[in-house]
N, C-alpha and C. Protein backbone atom coordinates (compact mmCIF):
# COMPACT_ATOMS: atom_id res chain seq x y z
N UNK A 1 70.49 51.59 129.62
CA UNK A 1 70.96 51.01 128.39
C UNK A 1 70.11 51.46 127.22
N UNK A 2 69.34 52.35 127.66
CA UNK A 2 68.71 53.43 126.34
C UNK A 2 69.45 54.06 125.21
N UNK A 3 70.68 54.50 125.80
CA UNK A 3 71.31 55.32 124.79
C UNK A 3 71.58 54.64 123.76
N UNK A 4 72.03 55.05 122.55
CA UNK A 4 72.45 54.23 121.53
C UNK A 4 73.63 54.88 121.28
N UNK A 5 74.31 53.66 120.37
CA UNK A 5 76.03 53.52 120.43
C UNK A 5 76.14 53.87 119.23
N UNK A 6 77.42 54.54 118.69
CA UNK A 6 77.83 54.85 117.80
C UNK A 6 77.40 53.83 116.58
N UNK A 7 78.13 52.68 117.00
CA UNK A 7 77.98 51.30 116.26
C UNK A 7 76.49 51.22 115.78
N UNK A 8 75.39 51.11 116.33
CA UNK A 8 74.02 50.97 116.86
C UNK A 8 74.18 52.40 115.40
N UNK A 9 73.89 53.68 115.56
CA UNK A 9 74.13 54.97 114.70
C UNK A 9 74.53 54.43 113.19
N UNK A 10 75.38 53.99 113.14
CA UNK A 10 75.94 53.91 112.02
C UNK A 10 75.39 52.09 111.11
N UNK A 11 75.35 51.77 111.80
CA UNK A 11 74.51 50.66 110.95
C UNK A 11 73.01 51.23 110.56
N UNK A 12 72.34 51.54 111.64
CA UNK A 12 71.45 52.20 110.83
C UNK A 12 71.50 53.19 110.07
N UNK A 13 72.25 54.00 109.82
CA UNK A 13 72.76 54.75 108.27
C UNK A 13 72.92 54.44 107.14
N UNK A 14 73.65 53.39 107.70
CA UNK A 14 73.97 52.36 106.61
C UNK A 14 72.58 51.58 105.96
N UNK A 15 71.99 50.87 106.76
CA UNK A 15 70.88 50.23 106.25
C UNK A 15 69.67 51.35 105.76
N UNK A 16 69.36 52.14 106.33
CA UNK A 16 69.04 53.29 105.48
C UNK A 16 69.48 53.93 103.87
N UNK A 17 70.43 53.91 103.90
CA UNK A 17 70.99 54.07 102.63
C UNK A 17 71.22 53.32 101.50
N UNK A 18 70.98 51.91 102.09
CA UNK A 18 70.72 51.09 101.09
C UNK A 18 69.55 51.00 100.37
N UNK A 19 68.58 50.97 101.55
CA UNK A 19 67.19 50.46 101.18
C UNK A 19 67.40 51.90 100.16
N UNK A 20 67.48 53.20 100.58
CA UNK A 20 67.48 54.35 99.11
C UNK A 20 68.27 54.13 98.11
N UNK A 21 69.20 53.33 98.08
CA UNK A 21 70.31 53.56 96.83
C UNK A 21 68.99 52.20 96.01
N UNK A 22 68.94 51.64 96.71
CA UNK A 22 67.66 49.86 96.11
C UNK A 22 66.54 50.60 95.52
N UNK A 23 65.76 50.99 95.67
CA UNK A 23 65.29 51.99 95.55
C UNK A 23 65.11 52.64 94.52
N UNK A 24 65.78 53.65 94.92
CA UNK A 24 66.35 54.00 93.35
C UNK A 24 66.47 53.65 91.86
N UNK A 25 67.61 52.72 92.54
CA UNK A 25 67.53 51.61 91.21
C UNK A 25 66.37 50.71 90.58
N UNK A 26 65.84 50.64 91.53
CA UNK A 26 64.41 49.88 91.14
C UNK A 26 64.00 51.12 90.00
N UNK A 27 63.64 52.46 90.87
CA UNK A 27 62.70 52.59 89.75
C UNK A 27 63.35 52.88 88.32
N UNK A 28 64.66 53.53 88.57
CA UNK A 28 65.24 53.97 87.38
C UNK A 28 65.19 52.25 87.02
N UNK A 29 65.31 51.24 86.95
CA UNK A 29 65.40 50.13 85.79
C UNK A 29 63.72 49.54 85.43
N UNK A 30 62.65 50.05 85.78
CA UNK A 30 61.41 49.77 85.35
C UNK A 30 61.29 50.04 84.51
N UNK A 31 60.66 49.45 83.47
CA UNK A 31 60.07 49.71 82.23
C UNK A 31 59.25 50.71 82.02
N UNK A 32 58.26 51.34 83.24
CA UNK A 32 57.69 52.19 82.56
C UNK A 32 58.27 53.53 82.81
N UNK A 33 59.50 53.75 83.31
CA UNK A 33 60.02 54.55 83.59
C UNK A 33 61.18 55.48 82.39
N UNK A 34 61.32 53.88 81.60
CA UNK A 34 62.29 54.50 80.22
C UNK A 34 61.27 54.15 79.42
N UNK A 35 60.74 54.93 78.13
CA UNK A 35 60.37 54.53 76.93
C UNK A 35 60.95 53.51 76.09
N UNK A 36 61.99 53.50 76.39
CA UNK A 36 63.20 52.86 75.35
C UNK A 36 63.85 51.58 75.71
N UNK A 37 62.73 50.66 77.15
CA UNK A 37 63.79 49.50 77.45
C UNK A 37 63.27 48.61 76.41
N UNK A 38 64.44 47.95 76.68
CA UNK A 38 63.77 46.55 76.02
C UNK A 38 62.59 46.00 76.57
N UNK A 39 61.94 44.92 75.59
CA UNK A 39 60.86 44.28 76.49
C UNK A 39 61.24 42.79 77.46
N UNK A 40 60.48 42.51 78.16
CA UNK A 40 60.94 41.88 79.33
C UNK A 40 61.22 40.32 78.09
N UNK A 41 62.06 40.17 79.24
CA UNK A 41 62.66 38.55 78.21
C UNK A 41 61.71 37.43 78.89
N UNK A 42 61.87 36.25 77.94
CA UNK A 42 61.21 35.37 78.32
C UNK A 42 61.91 34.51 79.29
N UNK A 43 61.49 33.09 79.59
CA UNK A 43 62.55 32.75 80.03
C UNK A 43 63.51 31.58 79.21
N UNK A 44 63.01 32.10 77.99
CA UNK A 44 64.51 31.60 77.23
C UNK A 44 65.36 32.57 76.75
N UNK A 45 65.04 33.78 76.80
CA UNK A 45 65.55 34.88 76.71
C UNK A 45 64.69 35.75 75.28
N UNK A 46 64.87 36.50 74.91
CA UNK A 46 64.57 37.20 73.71
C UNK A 46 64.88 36.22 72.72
N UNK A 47 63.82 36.55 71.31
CA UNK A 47 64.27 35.57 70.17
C UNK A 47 65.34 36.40 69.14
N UNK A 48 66.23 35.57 68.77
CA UNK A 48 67.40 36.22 67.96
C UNK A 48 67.08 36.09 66.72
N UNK A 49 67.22 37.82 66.02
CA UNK A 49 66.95 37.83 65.02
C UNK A 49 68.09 37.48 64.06
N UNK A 50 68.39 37.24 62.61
CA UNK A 50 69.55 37.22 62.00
C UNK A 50 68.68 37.52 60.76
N UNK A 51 68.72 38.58 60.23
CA UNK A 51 68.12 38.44 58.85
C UNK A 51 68.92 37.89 57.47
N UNK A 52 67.45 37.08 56.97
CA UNK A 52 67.63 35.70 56.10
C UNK A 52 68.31 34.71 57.02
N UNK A 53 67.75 34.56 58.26
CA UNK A 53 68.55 33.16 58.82
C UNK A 53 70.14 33.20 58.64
N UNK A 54 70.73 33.91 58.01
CA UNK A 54 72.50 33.89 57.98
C UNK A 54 72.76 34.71 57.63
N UNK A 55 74.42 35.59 58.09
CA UNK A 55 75.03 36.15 57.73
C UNK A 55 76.14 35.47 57.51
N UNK A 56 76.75 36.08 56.48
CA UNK A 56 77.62 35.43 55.47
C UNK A 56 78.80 36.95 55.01
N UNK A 57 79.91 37.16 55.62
CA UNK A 57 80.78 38.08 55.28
C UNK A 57 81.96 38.14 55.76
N UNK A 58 83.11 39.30 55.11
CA UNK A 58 84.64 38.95 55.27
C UNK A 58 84.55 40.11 56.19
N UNK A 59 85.29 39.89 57.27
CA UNK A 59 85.84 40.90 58.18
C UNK A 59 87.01 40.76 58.23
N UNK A 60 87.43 42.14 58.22
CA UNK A 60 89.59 42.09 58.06
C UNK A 60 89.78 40.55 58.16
N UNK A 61 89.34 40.18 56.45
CA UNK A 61 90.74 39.40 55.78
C UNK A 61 89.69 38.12 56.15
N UNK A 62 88.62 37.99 57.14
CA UNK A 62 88.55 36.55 57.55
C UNK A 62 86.85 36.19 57.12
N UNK A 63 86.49 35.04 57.14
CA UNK A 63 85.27 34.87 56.35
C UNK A 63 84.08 34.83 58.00
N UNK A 64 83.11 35.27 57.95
CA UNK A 64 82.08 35.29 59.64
C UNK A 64 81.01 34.46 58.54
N UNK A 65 80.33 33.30 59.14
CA UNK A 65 79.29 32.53 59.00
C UNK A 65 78.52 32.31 60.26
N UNK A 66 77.16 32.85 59.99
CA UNK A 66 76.42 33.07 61.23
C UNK A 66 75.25 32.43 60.60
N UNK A 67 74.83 31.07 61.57
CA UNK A 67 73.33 30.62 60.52
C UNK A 67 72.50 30.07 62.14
N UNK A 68 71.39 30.04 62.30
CA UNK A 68 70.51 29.20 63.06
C UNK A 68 69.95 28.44 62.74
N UNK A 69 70.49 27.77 60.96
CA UNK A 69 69.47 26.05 60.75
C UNK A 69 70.06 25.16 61.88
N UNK A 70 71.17 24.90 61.87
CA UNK A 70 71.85 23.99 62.65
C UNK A 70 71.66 24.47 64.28
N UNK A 71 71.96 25.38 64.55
CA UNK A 71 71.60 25.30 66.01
C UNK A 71 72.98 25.39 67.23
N UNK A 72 73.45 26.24 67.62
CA UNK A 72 74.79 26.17 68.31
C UNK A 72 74.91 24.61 69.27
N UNK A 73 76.03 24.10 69.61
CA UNK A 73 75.96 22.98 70.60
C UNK A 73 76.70 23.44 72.03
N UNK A 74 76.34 22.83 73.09
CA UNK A 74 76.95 23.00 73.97
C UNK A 74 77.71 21.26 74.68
N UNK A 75 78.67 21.21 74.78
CA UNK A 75 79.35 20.04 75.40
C UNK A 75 78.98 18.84 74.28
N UNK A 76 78.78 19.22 72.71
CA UNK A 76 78.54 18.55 72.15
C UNK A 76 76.89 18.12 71.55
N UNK A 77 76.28 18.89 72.53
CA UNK A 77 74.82 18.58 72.31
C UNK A 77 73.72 19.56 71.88
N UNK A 78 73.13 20.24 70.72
CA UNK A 78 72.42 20.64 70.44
C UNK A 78 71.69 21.09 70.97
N UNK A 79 71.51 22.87 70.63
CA UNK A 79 70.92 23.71 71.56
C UNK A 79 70.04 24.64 70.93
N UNK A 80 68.80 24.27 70.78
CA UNK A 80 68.22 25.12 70.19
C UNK A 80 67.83 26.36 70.38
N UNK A 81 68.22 27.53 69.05
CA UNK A 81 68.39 28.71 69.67
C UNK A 81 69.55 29.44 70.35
N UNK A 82 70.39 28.87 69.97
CA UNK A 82 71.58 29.34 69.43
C UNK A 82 72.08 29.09 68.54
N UNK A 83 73.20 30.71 67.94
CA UNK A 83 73.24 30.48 66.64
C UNK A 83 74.99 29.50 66.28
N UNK A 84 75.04 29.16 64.96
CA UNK A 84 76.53 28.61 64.26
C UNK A 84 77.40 29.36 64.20
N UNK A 85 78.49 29.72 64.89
CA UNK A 85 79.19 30.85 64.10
C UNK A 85 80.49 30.40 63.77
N UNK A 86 81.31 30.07 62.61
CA UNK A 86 82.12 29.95 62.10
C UNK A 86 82.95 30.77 61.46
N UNK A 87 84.51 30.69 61.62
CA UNK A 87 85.23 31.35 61.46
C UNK A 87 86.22 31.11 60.11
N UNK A 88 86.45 31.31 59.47
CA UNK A 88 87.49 30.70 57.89
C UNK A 88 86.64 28.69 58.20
N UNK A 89 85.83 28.61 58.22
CA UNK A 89 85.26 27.59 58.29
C UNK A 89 85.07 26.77 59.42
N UNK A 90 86.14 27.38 60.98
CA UNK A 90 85.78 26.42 62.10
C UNK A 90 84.86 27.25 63.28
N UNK A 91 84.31 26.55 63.82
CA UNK A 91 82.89 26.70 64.76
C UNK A 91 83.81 27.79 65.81
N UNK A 92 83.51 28.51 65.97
CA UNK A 92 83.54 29.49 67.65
C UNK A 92 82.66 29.13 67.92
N UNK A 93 83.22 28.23 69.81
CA UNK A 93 82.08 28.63 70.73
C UNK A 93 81.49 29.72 71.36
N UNK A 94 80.29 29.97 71.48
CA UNK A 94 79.38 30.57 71.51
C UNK A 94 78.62 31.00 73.05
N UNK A 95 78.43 31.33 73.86
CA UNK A 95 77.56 31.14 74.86
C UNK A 95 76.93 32.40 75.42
N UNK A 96 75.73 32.02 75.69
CA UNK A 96 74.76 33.21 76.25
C UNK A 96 74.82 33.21 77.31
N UNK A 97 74.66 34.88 78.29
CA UNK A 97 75.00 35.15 79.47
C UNK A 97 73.41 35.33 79.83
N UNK A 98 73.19 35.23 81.13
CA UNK A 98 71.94 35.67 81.59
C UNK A 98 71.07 36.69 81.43
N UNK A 99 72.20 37.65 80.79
CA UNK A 99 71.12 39.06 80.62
C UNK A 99 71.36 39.25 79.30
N UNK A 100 71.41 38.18 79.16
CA UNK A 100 71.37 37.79 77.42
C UNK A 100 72.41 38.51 76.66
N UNK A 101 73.37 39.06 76.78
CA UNK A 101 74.66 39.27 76.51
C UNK A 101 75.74 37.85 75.90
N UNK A 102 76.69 38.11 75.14
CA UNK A 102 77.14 37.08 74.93
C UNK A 102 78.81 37.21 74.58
N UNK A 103 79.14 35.83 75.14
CA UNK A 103 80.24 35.69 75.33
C UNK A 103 81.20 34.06 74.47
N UNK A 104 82.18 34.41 74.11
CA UNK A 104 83.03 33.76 73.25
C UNK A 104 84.24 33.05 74.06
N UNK A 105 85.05 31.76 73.27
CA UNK A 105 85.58 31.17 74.30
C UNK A 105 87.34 32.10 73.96
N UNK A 106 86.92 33.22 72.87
CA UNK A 106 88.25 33.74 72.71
C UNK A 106 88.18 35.24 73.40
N UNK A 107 86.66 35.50 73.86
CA UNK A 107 86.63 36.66 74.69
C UNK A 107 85.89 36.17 75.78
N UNK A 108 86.53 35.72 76.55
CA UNK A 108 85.42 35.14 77.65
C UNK A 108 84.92 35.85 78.85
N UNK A 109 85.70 36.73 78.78
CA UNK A 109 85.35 37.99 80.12
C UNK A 109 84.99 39.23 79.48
N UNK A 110 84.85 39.36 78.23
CA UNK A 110 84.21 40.55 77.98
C UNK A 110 82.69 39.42 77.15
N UNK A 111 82.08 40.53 77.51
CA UNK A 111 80.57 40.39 76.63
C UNK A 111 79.96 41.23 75.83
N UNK A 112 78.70 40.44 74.41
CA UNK A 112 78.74 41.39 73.46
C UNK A 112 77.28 41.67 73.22
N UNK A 113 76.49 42.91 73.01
CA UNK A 113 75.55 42.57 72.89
C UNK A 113 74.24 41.64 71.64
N UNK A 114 75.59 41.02 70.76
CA UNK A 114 75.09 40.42 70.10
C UNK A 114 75.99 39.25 69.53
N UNK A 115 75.81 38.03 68.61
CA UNK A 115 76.68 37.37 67.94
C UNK A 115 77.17 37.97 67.15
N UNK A 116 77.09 38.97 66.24
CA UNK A 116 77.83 39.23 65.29
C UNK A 116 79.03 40.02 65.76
N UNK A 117 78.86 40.64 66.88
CA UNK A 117 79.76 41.82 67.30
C UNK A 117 80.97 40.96 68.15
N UNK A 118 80.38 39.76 68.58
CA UNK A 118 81.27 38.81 69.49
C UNK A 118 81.66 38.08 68.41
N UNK A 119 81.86 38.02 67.17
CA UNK A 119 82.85 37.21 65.98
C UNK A 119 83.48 38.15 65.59
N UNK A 120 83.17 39.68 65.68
CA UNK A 120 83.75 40.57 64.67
C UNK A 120 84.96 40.69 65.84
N UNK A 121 84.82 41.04 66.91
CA UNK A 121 85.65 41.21 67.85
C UNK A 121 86.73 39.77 68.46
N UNK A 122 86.11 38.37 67.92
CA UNK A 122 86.71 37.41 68.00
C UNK A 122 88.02 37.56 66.59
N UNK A 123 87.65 37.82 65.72
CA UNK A 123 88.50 38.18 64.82
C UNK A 123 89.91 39.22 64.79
N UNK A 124 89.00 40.21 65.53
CA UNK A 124 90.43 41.35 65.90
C UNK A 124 91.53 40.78 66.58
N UNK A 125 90.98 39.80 67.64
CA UNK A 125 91.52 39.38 68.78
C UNK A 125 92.80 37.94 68.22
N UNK A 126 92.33 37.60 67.34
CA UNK A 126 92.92 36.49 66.94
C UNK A 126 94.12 37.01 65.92
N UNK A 127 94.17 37.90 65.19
CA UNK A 127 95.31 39.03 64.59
C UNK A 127 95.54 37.62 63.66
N UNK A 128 95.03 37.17 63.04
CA UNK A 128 95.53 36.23 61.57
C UNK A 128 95.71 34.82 62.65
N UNK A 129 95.68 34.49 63.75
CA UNK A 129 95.86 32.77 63.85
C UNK A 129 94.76 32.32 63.74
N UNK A 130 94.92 31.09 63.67
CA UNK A 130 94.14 29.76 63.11
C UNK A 130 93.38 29.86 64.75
N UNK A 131 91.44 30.09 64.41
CA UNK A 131 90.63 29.39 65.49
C UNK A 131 91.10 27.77 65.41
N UNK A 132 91.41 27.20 66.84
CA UNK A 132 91.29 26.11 67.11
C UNK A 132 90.16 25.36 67.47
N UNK A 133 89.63 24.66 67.32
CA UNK A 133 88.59 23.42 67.62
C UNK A 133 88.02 23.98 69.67
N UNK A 134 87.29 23.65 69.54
CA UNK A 134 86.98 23.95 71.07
C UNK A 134 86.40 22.48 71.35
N UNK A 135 87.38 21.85 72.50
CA UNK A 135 87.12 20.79 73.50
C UNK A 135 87.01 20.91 74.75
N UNK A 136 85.73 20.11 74.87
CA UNK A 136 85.37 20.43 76.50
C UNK A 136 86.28 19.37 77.38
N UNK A 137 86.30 19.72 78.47
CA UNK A 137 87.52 18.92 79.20
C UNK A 137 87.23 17.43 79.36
N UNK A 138 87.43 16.48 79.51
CA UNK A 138 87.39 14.67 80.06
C UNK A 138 86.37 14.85 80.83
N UNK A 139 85.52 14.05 80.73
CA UNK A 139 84.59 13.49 81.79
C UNK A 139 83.45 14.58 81.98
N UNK A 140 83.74 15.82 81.15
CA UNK A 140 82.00 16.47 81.17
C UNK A 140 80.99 16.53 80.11
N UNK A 141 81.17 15.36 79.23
CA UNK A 141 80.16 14.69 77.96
C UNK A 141 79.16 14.39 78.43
C-alpha cells in the first residue's frame, strides 16, 4: 500500500499550488514591495480628507453637499467619521466597506474609492429622480 494513487497525486498538486499562488500574492501585496501602496490603515480605517471640511457643487444639473461637522448616521445613530452627503438637499446613505472602499444605498454592489465619486456616480444613476429618504427596516433601531 506504498504506491500512491492518482487521487493521493493530484491533491498534492493541488495543495502545492496553492501554497505558490499564496505566496505570491503575499509578496506582490507587501508594502515594501510597491513604493506606491498606501499606508497600512488603522483600525478605523484611514482618516478622510475633504478639503475645507466640505464640498459644495452642481453635478449634471444636481447640487453634491459633502461635510464631516455633522457626522454620517447609521440606523439613525451617529457615526463619527463619516461623512454627510446630500443630494438637492436629501441625505444619501453612505457606508464604508472594509477595505475602505465605499458604497451607496443607490449603488450598493458597486464600490467607490471615495465619497465624492460614490455621489457623483449616485447622481448619474438616478437620471433626474427625486433621492428618497433612506429607512431602515422595523425592529432594527
Amino acid at each position: 500500500m506504498n504506491e500512491i494513487t492518482r487521487r493521493r497525486a493530484l491533491g498534492l498538486a493541488a495543495g502545492a499550488a496553492a501554497v505558490a499562488g499564496l505566496t505570491g500574492c503575499d509578496k506582490a501585496a507587501s508594502p515594501s514591495s510597491s513604493p506606491s501602496a498606501p499606508p497600512p490603515a488603522t483600525a478605523s480605517g484611514p482618516a478622510l480628507s475633504i478639503p475645507g471640511g466640505a464640498i459644495d457643487e452642481v453635478y449634471e444639473g444636481r447640487r453634491i453637499q459633502i461635510s464631516m461637522e455633522a457626522g454620517g448616521k447609521h440606523n439613525g445613530h451617529p457615526m463619527p467619521g463619516l461623512p454627510t452627503i446630500k443630494i438637492d438637499g436629501k441625505e444619501l446613505h453612505l457606508m464604508r466597506n472594509a477595505d475602505n472602499s465605499w458604497v451607496t444605498v443607490v449603488h450598493h454592489y458597486e464600490t467607490f474609492p471615495d465619497p465624492v465619486s460614490a455621489a457623483r456616480a449616485a447622481v448619474r444613476d438616478l437620471q433626474g429622480a427625486n433621492l428618497l429618504p433612506f429607512a431602515p427596516a422595523e425592529g432594527t433601531s
